[in-house]
PDB file of N, CA and C in Angstrom:
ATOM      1  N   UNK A   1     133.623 134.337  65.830  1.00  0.00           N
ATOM      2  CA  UNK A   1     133.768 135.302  66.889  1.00  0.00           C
ATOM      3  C   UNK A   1     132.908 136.525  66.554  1.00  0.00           C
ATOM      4  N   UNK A   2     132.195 136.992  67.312  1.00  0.00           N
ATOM      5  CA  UNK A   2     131.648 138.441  67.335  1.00  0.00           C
ATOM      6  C   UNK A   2     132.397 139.368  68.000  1.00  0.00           C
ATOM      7  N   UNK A   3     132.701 140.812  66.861  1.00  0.00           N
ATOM      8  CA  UNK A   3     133.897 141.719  67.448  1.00  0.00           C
ATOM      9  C   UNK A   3     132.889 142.874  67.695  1.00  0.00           C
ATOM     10  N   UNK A   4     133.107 143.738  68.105  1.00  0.00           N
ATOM     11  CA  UNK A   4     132.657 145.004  68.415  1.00  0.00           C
ATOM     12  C   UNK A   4     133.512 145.929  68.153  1.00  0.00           C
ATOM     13  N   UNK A   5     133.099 146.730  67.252  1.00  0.00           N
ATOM     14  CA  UNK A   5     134.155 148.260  67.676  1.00  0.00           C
ATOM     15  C   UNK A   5     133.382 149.378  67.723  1.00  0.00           C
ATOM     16  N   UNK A   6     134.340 150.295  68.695  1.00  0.00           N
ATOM     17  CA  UNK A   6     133.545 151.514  68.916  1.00  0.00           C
ATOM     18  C   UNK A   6     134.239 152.422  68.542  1.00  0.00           C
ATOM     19  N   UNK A   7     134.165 153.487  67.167  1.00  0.00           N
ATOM     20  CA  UNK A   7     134.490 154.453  67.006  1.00  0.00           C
ATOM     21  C   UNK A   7     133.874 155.466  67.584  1.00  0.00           C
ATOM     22  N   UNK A   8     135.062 156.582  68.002  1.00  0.00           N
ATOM     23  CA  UNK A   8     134.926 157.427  68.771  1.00  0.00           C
ATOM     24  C   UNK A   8     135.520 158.576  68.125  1.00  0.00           C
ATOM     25  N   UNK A   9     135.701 158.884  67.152  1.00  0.00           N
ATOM     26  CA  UNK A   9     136.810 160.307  66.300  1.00  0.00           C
ATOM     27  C   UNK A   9     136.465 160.278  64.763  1.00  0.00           C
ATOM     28  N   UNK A  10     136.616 161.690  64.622  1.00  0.00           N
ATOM     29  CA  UNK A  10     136.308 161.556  63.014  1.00  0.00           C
ATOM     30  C   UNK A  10     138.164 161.670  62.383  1.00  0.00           C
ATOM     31  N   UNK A  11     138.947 161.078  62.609  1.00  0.00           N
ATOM     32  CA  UNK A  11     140.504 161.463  62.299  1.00  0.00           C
ATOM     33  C   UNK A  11     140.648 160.263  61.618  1.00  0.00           C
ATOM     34  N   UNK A  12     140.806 160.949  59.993  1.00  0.00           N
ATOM     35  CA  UNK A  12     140.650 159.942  59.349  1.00  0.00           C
ATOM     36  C   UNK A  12     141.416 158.473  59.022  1.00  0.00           C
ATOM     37  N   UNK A  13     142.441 158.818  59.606  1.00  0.00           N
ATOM     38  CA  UNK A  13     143.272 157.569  59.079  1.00  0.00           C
ATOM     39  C   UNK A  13     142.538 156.732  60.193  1.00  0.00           C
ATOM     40  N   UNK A  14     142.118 157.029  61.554  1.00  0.00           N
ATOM     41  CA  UNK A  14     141.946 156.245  62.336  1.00  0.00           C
ATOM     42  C   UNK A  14     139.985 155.278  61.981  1.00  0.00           C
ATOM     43  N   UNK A  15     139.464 156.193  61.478  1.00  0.00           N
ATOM     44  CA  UNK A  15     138.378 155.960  60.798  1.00  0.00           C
ATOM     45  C   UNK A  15     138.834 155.363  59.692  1.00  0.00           C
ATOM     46  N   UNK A  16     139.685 155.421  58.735  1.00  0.00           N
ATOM     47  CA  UNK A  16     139.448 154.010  58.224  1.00  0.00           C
ATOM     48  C   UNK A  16     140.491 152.606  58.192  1.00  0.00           C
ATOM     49  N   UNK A  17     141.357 152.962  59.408  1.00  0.00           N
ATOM     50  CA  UNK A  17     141.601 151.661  59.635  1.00  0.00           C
ATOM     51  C   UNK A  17     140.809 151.099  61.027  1.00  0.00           C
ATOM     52  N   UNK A  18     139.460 151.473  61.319  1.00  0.00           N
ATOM     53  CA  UNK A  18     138.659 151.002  61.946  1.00  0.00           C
ATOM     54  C   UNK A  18     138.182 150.093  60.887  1.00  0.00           C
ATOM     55  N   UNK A  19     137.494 150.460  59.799  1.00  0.00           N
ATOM     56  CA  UNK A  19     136.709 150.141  58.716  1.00  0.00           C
ATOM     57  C   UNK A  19     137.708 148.989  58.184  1.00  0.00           C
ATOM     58  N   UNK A  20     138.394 149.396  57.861  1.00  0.00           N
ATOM     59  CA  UNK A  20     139.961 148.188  57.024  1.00  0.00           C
ATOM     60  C   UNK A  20     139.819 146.976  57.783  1.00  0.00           C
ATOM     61  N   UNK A  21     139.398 146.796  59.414  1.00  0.00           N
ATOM     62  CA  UNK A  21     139.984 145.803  60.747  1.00  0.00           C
ATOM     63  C   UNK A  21     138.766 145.168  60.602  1.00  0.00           C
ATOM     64  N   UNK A  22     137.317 145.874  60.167  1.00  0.00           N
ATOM     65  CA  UNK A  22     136.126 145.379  60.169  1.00  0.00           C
ATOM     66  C   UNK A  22     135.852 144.622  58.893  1.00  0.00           C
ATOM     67  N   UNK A  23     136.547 145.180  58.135  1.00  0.00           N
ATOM     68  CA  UNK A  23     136.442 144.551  56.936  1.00  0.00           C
ATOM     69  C   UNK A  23     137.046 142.669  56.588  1.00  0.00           C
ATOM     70  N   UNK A  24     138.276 142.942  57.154  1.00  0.00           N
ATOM     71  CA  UNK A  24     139.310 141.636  57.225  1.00  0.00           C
ATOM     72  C   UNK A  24     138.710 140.978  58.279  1.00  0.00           C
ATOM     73  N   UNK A  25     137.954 141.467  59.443  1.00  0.00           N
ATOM     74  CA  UNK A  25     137.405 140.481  60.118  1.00  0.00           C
ATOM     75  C   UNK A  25     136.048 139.828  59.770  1.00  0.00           C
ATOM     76  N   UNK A  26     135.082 140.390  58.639  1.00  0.00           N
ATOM     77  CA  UNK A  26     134.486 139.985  57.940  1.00  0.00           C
ATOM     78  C   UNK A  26     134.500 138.843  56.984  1.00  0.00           C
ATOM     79  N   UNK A  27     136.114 139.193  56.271  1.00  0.00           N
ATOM     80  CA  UNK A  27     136.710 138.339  55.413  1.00  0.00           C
ATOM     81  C   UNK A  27     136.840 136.753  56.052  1.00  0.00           C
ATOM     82  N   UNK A  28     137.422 137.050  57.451  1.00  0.00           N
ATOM     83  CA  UNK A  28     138.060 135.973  58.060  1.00  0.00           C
ATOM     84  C   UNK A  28     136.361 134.843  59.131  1.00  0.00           C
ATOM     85  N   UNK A  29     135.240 135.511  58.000  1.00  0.00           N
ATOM     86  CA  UNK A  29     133.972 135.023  58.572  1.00  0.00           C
ATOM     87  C   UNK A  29     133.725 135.274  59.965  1.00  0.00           C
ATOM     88  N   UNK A  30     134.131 136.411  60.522  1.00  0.00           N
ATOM     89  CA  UNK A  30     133.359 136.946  62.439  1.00  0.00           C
ATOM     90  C   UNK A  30     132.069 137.735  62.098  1.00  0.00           C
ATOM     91  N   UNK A  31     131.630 138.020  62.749  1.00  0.00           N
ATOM     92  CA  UNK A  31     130.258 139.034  62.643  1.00  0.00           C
ATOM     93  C   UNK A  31     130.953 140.400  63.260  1.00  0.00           C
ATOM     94  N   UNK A  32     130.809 141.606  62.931  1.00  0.00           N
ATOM     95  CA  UNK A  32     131.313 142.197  63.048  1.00  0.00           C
ATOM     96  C   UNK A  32     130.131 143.988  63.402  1.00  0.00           C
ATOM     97  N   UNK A  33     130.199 144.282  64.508  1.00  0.00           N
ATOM     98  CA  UNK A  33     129.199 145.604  64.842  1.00  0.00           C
ATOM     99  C   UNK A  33     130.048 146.814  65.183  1.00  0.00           C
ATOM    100  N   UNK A  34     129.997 147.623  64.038  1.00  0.00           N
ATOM    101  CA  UNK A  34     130.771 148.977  64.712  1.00  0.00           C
ATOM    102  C   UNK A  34     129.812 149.980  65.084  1.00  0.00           C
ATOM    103  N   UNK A  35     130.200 150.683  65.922  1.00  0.00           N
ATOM    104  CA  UNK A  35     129.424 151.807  66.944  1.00  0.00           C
ATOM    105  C   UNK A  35     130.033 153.007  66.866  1.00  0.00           C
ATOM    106  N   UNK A  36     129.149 153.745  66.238  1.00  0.00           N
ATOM    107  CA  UNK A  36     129.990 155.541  65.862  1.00  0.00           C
ATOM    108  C   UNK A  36     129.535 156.305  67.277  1.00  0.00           C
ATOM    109  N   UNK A  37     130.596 156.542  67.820  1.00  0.00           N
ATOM    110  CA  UNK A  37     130.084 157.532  68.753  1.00  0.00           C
ATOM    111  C   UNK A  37     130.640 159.012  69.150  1.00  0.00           C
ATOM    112  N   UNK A  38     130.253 159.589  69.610  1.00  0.00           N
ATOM    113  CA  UNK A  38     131.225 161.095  70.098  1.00  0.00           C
ATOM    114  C   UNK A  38     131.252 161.683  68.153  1.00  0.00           C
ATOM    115  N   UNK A  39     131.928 161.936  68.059  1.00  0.00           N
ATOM    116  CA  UNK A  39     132.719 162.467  66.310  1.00  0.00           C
ATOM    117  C   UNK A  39     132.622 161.194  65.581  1.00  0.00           C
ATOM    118  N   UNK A  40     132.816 160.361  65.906  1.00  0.00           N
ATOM    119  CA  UNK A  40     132.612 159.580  65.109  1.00  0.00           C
ATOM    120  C   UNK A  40     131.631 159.141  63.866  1.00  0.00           C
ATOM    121  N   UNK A  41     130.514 159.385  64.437  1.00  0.00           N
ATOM    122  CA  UNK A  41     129.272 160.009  63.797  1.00  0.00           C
ATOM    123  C   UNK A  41     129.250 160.921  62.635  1.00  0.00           C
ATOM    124  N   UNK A  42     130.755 161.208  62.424  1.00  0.00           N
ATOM    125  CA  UNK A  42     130.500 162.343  61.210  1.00  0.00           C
ATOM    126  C   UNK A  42     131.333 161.715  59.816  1.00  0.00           C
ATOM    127  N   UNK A  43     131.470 159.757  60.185  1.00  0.00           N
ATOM    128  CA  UNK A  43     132.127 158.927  58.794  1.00  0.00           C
ATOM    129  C   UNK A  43     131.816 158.824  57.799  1.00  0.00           C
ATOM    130  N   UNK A  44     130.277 159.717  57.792  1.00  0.00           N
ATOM    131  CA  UNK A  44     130.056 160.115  56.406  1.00  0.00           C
ATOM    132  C   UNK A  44     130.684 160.959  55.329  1.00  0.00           C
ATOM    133  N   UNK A  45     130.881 162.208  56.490  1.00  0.00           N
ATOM    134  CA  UNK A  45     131.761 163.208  56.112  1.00  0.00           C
ATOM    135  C   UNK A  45     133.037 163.688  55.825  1.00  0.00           C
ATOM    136  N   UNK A  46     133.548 162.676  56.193  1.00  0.00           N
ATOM    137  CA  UNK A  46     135.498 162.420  56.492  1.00  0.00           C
ATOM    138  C   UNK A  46     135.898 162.631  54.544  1.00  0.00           C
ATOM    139  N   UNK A  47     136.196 163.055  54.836  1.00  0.00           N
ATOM    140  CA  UNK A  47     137.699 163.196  52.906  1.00  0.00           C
ATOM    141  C   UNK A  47     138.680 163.670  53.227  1.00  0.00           C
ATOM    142  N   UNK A  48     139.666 162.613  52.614  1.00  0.00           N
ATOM    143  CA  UNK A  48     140.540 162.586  53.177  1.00  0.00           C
ATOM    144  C   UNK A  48     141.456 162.416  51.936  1.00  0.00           C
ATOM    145  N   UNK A  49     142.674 162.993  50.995  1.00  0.00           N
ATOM    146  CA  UNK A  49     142.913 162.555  49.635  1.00  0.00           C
ATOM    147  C   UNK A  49     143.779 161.219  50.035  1.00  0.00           C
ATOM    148  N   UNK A  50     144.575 161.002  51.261  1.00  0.00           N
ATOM    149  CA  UNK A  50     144.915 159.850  51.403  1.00  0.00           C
ATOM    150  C   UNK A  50     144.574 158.637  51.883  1.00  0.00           C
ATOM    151  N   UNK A  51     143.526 158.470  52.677  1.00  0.00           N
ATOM    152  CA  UNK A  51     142.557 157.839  53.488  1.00  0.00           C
ATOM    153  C   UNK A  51     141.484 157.622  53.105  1.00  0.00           C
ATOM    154  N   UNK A  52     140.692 156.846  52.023  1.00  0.00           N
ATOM    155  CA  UNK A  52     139.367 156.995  51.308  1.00  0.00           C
ATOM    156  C   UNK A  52     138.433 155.962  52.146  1.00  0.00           C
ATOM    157  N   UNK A  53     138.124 157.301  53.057  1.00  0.00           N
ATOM    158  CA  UNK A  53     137.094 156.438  54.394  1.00  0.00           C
ATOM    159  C   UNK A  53     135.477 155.791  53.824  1.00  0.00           C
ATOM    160  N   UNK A  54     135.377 156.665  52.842  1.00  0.00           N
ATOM    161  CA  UNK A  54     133.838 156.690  52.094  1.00  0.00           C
ATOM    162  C   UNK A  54     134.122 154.743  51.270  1.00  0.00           C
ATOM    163  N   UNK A  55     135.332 154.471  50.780  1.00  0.00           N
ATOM    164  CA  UNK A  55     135.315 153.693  49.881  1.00  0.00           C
ATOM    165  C   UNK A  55     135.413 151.969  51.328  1.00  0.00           C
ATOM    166  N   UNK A  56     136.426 152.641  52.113  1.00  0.00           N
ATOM    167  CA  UNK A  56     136.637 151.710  53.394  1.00  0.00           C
ATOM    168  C   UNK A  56     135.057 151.234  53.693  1.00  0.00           C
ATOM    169  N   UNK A  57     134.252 152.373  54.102  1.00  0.00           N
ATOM    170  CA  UNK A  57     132.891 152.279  54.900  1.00  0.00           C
ATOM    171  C   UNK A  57     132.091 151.432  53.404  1.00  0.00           C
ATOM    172  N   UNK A  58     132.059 151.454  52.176  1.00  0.00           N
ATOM    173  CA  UNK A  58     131.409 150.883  51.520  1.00  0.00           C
ATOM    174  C   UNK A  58     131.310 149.242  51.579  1.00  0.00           C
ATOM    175  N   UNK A  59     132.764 148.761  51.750  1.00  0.00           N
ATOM    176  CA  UNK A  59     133.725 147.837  51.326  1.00  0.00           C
ATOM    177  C   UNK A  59     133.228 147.032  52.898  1.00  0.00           C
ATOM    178  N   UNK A  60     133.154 147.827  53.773  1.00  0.00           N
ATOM    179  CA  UNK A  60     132.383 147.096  55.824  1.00  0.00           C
ATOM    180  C   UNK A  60     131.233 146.879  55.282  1.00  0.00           C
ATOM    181  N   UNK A  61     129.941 147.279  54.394  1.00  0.00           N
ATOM    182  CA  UNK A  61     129.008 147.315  54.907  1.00  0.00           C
ATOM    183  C   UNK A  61     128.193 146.671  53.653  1.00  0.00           C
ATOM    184  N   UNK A  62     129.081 146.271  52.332  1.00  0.00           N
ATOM    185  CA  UNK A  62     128.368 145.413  51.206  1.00  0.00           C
ATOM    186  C   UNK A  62     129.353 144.209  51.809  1.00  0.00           C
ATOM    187  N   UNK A  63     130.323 143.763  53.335  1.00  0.00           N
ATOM    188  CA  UNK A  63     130.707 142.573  53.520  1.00  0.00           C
ATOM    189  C   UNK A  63     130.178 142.038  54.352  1.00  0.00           C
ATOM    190  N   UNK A  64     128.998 142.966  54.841  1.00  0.00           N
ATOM    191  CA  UNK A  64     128.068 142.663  56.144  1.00  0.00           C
ATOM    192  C   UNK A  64     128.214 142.952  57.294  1.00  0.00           C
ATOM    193  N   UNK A  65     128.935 143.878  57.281  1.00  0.00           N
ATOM    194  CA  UNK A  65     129.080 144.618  58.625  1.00  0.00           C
ATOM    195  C   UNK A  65     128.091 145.275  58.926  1.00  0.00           C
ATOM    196  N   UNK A  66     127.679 145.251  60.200  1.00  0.00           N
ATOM    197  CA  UNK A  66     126.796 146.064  60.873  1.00  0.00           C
ATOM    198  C   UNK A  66     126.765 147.469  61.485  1.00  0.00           C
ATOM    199  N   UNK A  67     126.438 148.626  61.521  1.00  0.00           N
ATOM    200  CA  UNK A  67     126.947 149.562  61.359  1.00  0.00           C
ATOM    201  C   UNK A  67     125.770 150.537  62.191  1.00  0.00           C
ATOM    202  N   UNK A  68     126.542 151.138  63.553  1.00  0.00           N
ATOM    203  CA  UNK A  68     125.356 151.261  64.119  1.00  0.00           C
ATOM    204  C   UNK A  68     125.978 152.921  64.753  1.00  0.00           C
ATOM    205  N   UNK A  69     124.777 154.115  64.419  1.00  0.00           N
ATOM    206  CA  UNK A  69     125.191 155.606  65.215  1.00  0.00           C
ATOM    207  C   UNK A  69     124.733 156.401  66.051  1.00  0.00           C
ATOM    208  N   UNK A  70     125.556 156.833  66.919  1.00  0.00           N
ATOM    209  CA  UNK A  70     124.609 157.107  68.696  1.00  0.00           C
ATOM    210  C   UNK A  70     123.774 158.382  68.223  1.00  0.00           C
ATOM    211  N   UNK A  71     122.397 158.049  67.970  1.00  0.00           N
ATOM    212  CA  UNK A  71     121.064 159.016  67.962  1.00  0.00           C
ATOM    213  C   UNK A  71     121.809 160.598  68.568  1.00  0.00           C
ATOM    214  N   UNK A  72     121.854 160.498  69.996  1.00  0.00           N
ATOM    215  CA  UNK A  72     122.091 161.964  70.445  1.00  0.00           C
ATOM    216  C   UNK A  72     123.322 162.091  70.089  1.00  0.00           C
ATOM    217  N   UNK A  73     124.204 161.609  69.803  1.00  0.00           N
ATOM    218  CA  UNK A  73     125.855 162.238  69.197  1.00  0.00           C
ATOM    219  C   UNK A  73     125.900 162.887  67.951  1.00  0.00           C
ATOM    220  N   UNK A  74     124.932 162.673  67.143  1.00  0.00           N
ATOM    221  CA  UNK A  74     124.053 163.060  65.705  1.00  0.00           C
ATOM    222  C   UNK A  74     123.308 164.329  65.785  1.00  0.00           C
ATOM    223  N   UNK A  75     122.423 164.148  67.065  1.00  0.00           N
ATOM    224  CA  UNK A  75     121.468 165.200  67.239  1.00  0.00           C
ATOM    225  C   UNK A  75     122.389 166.259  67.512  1.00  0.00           C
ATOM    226  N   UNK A  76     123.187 166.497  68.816  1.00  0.00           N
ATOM    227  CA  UNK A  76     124.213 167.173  69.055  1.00  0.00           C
ATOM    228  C   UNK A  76     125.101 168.278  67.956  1.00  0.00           C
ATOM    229  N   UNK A  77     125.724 167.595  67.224  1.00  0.00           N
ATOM    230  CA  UNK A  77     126.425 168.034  65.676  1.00  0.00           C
ATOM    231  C   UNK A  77     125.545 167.919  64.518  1.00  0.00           C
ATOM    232  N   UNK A  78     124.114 167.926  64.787  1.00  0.00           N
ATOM    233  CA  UNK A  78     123.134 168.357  63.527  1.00  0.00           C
ATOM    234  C   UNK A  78     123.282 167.419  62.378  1.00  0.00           C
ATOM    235  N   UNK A  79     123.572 166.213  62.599  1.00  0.00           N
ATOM    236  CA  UNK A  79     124.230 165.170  62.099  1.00  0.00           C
ATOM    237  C   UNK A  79     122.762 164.608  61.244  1.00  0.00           C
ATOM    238  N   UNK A  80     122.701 163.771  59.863  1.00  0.00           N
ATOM    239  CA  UNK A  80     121.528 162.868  59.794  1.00  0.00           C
ATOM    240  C   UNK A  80     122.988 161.255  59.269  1.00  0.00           C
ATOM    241  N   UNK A  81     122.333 160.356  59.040  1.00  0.00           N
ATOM    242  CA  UNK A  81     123.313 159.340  58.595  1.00  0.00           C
ATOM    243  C   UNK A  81     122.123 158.631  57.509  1.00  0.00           C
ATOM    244  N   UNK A  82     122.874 158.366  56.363  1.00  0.00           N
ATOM    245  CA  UNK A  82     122.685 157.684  55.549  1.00  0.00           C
ATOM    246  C   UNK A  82     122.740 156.138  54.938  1.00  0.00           C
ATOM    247  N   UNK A  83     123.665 155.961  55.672  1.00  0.00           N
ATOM    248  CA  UNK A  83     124.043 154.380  55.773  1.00  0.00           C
ATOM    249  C   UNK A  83     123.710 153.455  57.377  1.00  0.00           C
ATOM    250  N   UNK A  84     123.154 153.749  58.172  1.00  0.00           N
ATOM    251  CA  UNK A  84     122.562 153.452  59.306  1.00  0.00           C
ATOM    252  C   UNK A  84     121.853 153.601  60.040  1.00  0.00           C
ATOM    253  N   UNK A  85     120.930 152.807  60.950  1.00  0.00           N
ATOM    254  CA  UNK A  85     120.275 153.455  61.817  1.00  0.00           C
ATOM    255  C   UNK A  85     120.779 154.276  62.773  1.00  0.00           C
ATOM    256  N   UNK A  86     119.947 155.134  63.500  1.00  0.00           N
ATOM    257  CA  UNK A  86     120.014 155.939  64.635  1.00  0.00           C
ATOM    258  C   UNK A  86     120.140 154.736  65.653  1.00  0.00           C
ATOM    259  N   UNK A  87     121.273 155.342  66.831  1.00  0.00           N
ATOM    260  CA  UNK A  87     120.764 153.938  67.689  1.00  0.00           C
ATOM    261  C   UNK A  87     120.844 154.727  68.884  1.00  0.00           C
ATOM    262  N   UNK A  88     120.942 154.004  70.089  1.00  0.00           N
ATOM    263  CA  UNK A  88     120.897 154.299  71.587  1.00  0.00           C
ATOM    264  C   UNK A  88     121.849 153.721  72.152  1.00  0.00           C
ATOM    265  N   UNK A  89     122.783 154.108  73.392  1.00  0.00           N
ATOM    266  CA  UNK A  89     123.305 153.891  74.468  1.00  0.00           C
ATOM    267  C   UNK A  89     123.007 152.394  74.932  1.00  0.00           C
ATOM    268  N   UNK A  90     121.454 151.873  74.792  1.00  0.00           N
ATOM    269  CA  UNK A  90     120.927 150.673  75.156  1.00  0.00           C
ATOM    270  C   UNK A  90     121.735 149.716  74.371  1.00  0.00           C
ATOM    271  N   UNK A  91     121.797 149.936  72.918  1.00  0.00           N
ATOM    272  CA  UNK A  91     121.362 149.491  71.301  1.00  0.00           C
ATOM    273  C   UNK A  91     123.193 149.069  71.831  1.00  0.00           C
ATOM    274  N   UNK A  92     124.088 150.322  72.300  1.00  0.00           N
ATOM    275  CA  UNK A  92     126.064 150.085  72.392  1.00  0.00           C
ATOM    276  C   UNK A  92     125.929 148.988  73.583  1.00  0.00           C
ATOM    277  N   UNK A  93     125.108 149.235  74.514  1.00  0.00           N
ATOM    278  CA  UNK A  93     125.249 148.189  75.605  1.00  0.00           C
ATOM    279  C   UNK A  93     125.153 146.952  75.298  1.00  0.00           C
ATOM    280  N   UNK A  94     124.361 146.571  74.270  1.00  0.00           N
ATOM    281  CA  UNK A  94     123.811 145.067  73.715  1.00  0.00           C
ATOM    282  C   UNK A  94     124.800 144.748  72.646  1.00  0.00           C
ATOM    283  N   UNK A  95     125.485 145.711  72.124  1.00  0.00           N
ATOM    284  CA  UNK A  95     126.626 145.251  70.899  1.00  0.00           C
ATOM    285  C   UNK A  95     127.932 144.856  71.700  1.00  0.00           C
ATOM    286  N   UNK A  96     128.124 145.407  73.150  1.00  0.00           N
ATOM    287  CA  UNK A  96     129.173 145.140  74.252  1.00  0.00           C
ATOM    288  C   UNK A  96     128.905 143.743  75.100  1.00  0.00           C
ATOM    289  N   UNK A  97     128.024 143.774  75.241  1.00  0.00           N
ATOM    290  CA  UNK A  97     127.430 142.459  75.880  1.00  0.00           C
ATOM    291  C   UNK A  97     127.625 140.947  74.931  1.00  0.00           C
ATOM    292  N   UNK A  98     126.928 141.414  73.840  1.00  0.00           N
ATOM    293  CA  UNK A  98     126.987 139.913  72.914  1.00  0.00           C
ATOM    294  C   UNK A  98     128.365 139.848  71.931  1.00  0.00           C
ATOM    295  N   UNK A  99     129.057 141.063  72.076  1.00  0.00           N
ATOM    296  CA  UNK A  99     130.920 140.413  71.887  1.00  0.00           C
ATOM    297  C   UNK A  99     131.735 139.576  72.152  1.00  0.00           C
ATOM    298  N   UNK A 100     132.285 139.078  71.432  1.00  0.00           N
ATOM    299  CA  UNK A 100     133.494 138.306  72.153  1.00  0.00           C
ATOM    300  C   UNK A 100     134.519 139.018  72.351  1.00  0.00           C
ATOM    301  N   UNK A 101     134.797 140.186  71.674  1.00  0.00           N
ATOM    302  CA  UNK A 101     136.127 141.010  71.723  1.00  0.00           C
ATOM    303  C   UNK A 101     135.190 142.787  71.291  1.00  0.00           C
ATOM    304  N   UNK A 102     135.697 143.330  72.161  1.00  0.00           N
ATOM    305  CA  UNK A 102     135.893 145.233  71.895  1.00  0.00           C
ATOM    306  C   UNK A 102     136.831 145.594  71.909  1.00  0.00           C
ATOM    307  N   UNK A 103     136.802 146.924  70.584  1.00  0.00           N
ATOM    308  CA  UNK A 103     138.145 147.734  70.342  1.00  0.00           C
ATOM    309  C   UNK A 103     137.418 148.369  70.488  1.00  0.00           C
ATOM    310  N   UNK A 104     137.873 149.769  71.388  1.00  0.00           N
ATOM    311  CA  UNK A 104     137.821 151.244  71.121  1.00  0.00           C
ATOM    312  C   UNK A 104     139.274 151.392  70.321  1.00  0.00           C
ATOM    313  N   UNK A 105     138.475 152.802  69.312  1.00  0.00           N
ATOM    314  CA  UNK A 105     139.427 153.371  68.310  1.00  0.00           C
ATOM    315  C   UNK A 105     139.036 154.684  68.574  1.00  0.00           C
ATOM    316  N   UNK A 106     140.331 155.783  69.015  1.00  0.00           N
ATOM    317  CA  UNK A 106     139.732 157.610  68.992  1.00  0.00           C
ATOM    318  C   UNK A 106     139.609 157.797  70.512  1.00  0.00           C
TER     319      UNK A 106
END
């Protein structure tokens, strides 16, 4: 199955049980594309002493998760990202399209 998720919030527990859902669906062999959008965009930045979003986001993306952040939602909040490309509105339309399942989270 190909899942999609679209994060939408930087609130961390919810950021990383986005990451946790991407992860186990990795495990369970789906292909898996998450989409940072709105705040979301800032999962670099999240610390959290109970919620270790940095270790979640490591754990998605050495299991092959795909990991994709909306260009102008970045530009907006002066944002750069380190672990992904910049993407486009086009780039979320084509990760919605070739899903079998979308979660919005936020």
């Amino acid at each position: 199955m190909k899942l999609g998720i679209i994060l939408n919030t930087n609130v961390p527990e919810t950021a990383w049980n986005a990451l946790r859902l991407g992860r186990k669906a990795l495990e369970a062999e789906n292909e898996v594309g998450l989409f940072l959008l709105g705040s979301g965009v800032e999962i670099e930045n999240i610390q959290d002493r109970v919620f270790d979003v940095a270790d979640a986001l490591a754990s998605f993306l050495d299991g092959g998760g795909k990991l994709l952040a909306c260009g102008t939602c970045l530009k907006v909040r002066h944002q750069k990202t380190d672990v992904c490309p910049v993407s486009t509105m086009a780039q979320l339309v084509a990760l919605i399209s070739d899903a079998d399942k979308v979660i919005t989270l936020g």
